[in-house]
PDB file of N, CA and C in Angstrom:
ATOM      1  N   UNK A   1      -4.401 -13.048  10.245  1.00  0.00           N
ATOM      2  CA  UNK A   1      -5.542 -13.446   9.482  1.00  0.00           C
ATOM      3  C   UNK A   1      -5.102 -13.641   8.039  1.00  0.00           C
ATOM      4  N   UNK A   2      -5.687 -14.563   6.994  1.00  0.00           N
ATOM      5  CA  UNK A   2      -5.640 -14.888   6.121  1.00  0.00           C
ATOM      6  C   UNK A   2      -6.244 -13.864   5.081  1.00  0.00           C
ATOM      7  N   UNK A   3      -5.590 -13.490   4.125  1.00  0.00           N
ATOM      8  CA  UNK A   3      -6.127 -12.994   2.827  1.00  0.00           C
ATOM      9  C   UNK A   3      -6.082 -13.501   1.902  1.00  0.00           C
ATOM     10  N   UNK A   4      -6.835 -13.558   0.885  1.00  0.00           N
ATOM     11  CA  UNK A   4      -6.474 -14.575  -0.116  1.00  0.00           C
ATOM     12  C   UNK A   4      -7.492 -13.732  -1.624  1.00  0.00           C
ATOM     13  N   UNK A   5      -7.070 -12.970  -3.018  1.00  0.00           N
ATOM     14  CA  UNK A   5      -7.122 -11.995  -3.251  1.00  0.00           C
ATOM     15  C   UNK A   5      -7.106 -12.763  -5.067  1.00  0.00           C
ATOM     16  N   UNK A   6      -8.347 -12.604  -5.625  1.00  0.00           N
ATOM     17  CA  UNK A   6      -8.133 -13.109  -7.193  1.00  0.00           C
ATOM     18  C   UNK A   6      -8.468 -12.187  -7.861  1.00  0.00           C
ATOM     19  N   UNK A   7      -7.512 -12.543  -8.980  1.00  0.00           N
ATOM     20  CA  UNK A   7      -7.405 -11.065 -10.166  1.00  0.00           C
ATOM     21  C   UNK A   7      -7.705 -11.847 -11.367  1.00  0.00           C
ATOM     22  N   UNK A   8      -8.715 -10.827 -11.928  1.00  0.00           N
ATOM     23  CA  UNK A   8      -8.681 -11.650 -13.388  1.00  0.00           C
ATOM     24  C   UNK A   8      -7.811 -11.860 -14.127  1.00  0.00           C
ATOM     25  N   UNK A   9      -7.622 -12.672 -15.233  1.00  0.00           N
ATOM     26  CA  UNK A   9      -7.115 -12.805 -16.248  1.00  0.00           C
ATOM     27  C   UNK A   9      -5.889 -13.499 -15.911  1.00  0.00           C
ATOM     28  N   UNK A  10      -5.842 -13.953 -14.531  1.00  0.00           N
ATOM     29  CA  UNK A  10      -4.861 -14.359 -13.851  1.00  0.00           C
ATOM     30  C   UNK A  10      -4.584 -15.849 -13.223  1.00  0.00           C
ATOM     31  N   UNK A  11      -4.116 -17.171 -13.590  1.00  0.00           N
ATOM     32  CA  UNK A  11      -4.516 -18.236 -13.407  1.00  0.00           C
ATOM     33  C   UNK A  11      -3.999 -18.421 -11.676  1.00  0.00           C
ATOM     34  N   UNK A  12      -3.527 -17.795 -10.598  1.00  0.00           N
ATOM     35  CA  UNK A  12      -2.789 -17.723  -9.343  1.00  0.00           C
ATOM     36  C   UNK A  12      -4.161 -16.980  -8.932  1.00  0.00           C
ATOM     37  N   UNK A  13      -3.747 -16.955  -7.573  1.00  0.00           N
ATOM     38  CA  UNK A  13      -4.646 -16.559  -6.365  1.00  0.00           C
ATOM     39  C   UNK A  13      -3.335 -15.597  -5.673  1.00  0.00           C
ATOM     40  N   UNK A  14      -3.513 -14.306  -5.133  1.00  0.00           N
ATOM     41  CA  UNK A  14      -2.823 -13.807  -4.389  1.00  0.00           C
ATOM     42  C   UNK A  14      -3.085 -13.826  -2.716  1.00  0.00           C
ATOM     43  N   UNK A  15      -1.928 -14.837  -2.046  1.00  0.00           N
ATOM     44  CA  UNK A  15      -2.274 -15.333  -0.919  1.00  0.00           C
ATOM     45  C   UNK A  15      -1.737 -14.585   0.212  1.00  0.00           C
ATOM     46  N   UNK A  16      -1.793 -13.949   1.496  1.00  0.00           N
ATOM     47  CA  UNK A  16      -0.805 -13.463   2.198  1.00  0.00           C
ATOM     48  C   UNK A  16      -1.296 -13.667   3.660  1.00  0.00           C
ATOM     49  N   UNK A  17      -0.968 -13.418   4.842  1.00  0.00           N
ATOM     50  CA  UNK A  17      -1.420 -13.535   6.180  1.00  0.00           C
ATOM     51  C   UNK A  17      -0.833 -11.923   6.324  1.00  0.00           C
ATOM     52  N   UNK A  18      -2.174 -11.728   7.008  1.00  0.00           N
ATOM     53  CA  UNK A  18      -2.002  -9.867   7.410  1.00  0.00           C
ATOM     54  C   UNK A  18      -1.976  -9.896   8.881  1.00  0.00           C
ATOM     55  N   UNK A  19      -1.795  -8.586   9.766  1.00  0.00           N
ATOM     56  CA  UNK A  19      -1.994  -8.378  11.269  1.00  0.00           C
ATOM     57  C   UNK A  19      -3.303  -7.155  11.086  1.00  0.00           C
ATOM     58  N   UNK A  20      -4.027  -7.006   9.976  1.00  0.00           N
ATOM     59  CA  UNK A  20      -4.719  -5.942  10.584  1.00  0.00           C
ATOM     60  C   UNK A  20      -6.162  -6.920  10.608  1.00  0.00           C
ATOM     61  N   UNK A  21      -6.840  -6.527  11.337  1.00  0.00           N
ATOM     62  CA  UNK A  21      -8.259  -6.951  11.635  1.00  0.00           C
ATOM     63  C   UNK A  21      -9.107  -7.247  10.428  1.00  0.00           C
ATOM     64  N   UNK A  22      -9.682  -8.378  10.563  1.00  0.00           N
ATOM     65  CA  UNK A  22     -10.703  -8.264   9.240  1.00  0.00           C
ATOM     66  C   UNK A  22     -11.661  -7.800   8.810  1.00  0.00           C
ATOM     67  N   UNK A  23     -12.415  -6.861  10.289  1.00  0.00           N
ATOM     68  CA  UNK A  23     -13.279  -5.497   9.510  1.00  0.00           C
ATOM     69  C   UNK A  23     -12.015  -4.464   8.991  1.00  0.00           C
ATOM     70  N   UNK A  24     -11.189  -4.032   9.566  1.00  0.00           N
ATOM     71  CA  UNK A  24     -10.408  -2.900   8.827  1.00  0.00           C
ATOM     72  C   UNK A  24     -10.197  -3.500   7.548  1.00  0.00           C
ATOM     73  N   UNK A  25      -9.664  -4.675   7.306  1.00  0.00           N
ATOM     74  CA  UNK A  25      -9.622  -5.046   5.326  1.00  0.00           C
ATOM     75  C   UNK A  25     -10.682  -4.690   5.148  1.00  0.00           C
ATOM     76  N   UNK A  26     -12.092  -5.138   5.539  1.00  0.00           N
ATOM     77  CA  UNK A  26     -13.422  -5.048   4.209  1.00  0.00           C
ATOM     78  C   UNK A  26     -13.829  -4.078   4.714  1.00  0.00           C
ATOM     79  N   UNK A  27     -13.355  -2.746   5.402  1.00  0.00           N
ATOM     80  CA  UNK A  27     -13.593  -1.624   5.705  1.00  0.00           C
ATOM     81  C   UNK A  27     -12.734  -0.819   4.000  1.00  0.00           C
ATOM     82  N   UNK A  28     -11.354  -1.184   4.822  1.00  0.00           N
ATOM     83  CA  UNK A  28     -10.681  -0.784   3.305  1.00  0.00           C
ATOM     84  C   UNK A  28     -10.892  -0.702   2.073  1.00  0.00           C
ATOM     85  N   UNK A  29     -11.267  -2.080   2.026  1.00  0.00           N
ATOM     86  CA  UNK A  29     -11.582  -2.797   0.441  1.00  0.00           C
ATOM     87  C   UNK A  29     -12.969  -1.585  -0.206  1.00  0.00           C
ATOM     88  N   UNK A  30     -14.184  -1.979   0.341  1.00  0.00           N
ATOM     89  CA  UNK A  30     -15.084  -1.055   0.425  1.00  0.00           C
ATOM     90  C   UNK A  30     -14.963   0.283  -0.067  1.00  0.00           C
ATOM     91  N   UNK A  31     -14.157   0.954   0.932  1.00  0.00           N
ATOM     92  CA  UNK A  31     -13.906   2.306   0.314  1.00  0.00           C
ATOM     93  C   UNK A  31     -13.368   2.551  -0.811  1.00  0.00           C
ATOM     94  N   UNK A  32     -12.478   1.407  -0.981  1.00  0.00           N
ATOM     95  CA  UNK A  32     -11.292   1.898  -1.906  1.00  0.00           C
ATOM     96  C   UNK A  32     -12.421   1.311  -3.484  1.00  0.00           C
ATOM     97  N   UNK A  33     -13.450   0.849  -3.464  1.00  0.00           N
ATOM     98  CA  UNK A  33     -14.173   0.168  -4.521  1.00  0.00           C
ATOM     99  C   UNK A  33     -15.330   0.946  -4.574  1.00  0.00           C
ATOM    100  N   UNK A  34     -15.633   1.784  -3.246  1.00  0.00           N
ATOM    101  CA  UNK A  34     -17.176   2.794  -3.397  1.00  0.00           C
ATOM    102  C   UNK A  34     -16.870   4.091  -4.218  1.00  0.00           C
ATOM    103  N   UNK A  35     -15.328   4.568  -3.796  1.00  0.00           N
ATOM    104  CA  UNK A  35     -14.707   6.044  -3.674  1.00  0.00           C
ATOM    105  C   UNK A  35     -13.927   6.042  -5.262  1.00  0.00           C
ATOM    106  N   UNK A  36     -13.929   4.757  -6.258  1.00  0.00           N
ATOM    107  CA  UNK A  36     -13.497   4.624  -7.531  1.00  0.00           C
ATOM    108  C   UNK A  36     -11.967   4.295  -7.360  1.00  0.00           C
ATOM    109  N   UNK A  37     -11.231   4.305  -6.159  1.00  0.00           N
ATOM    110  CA  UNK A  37      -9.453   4.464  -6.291  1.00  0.00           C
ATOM    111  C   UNK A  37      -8.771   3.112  -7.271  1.00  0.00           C
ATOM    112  N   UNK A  38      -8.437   3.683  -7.913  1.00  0.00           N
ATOM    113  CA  UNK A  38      -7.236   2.729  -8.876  1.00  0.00           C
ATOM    114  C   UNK A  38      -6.744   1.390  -8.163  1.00  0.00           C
ATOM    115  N   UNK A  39      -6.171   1.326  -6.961  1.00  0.00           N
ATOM    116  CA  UNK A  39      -5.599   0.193  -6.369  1.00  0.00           C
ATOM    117  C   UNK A  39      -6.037  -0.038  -5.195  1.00  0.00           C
ATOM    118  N   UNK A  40      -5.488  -0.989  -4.473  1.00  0.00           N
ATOM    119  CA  UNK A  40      -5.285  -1.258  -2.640  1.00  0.00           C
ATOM    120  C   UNK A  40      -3.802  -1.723  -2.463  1.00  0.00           C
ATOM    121  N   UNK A  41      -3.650  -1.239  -1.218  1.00  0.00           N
ATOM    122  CA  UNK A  41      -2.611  -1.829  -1.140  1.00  0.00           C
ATOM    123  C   UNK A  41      -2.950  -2.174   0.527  1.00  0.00           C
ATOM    124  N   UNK A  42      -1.912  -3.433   0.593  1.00  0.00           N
ATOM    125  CA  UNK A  42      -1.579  -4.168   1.848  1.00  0.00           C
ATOM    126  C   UNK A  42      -0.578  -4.467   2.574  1.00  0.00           C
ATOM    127  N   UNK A  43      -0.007  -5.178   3.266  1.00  0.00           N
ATOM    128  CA  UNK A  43       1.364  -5.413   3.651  1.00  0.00           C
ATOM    129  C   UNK A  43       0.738  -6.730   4.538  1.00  0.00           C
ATOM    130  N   UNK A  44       1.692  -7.483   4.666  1.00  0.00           N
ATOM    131  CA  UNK A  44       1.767  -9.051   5.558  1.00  0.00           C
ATOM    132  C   UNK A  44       2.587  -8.458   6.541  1.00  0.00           C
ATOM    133  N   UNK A  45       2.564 -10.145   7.049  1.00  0.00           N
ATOM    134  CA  UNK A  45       2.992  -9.989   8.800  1.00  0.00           C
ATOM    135  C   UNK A  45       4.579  -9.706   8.452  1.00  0.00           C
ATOM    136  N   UNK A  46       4.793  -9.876   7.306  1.00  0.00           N
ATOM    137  CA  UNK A  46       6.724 -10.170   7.058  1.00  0.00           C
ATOM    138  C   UNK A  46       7.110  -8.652   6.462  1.00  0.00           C
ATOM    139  N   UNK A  47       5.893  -7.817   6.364  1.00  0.00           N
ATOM    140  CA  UNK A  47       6.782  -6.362   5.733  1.00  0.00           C
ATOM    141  C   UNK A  47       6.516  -5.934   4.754  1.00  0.00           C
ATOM    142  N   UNK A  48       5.822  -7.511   3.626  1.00  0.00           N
ATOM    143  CA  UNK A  48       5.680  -7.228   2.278  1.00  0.00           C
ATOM    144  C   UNK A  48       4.427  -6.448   2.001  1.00  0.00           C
ATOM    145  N   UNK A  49       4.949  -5.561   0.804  1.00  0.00           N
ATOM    146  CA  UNK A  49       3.625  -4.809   0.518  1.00  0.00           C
ATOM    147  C   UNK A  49       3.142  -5.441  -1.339  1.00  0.00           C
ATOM    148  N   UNK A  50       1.672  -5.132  -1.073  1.00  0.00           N
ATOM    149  CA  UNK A  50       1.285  -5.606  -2.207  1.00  0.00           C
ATOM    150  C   UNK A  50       0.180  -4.831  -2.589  1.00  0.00           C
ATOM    151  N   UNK A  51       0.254  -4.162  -4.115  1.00  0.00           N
ATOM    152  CA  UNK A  51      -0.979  -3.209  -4.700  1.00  0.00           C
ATOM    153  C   UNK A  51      -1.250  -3.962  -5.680  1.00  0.00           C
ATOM    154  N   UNK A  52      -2.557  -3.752  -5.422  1.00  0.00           N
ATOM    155  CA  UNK A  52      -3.845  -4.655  -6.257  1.00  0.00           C
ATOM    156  C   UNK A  52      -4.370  -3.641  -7.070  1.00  0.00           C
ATOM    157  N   UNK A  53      -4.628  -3.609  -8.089  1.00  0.00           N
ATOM    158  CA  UNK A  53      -5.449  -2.778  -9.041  1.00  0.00           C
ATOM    159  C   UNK A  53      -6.876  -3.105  -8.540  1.00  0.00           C
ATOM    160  N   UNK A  54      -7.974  -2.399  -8.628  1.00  0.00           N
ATOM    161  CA  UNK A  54      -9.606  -2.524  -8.153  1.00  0.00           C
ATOM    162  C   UNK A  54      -9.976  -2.882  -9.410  1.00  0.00           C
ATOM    163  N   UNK A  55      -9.874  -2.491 -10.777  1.00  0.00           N
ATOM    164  CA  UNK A  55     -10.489  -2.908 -11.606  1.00  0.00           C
ATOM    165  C   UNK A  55     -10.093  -4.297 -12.132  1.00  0.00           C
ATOM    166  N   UNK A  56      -9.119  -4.834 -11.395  1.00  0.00           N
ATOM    167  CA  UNK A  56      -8.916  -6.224 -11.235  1.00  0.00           C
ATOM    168  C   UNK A  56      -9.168  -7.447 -10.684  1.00  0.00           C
ATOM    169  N   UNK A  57      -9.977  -6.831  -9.886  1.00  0.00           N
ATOM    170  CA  UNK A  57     -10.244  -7.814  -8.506  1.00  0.00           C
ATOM    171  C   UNK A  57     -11.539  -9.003  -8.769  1.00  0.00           C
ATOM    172  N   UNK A  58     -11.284  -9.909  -9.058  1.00  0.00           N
ATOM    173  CA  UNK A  58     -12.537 -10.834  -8.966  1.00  0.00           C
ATOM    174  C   UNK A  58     -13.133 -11.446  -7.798  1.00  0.00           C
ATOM    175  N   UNK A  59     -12.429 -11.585  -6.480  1.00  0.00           N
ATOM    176  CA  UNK A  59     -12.985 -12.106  -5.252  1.00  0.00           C
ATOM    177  C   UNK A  59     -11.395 -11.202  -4.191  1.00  0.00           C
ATOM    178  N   UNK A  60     -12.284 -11.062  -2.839  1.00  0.00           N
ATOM    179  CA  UNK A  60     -11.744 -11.285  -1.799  1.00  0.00           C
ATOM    180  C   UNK A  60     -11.959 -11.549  -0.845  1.00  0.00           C
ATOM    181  N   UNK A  61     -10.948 -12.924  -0.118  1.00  0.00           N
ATOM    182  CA  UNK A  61     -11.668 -14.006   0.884  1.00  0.00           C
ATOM    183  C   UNK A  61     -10.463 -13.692   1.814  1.00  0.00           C
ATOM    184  N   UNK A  62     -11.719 -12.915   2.945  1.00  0.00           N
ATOM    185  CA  UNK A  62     -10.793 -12.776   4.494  1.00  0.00           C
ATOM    186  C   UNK A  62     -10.923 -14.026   5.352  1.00  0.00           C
ATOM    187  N   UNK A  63      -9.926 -14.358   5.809  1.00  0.00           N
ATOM    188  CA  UNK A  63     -10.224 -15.381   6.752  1.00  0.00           C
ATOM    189  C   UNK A  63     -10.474 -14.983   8.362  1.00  0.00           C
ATOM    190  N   UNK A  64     -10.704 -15.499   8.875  1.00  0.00           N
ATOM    191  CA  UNK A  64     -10.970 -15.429  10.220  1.00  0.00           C
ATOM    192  C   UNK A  64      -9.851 -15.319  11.254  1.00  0.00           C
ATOM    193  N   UNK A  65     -10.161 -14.356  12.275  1.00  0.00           N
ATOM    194  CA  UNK A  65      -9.000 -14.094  13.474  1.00  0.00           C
ATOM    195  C   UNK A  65      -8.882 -15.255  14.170  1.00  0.00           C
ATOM    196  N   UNK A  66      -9.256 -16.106  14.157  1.00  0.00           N
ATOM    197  CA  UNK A  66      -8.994 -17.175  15.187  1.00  0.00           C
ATOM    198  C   UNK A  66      -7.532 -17.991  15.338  1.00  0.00           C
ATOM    199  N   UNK A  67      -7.194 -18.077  15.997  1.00  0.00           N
ATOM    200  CA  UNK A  67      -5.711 -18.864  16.011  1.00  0.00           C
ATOM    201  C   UNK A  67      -5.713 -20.199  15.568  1.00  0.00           C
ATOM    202  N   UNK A  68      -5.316 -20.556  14.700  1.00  0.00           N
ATOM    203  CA  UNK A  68      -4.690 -22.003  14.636  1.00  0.00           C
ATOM    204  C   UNK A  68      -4.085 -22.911  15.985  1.00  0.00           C
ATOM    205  N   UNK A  69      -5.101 -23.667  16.285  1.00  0.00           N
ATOM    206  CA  UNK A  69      -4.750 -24.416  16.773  1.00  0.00           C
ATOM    207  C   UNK A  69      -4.037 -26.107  16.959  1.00  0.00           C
ATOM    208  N   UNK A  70      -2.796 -26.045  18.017  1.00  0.00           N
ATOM    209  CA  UNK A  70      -2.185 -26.549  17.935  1.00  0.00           C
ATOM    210  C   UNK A  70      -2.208 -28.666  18.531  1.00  0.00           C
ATOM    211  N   UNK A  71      -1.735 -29.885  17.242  1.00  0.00           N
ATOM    212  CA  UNK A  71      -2.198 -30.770  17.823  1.00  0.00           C
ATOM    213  C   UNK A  71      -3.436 -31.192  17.365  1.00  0.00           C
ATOM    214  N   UNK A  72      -3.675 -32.703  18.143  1.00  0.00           N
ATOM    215  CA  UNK A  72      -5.053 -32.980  17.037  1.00  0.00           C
ATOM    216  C   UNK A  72      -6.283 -32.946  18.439  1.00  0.00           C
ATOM    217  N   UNK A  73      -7.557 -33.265  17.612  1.00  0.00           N
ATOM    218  CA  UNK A  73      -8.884 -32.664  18.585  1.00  0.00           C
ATOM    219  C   UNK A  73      -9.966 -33.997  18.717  1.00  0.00           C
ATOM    220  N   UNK A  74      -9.922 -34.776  19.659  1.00  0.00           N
ATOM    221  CA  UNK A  74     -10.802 -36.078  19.845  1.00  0.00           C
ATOM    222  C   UNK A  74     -12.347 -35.456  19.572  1.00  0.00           C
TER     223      UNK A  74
END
């Protein structure tokens, strides 16, 4: 699934493809923004990890589990 993660003050978009489900992100996200915590952190399908500050965050857009499909569609 697609994440795609904007920080203020920041002219980039932080983009990544994750394996965890997209209620567990806005399960995550949630807590980590109800409970006051300083950051989030994530990891992609490749290993990479990435911490986001919360008091940074201007949007986050989960994308959908659906597979990309392959080829074109009449």
């Amino acid at each position: 699934m697609d994440i795609r993660i904007g920080i203020t003050n920041t002219g980039r978009e932080l983009s990544f493809e994750s394996s965890d489900s997209a209620e567990a992100v806005k399960t995550a996200i949630a807590a980590a923004l109800d409970s006051g915590q300083s950051h989030l952190s994530f990891t992609d399908v490749k290993g990479n990890s990435y911490i986001v500050p919360t008091a940074n965050l201007a949007f986050v857009e989960v994308g959908s589990e659906e597979t990309r499909r392959v080829g074109f569609v009449a």
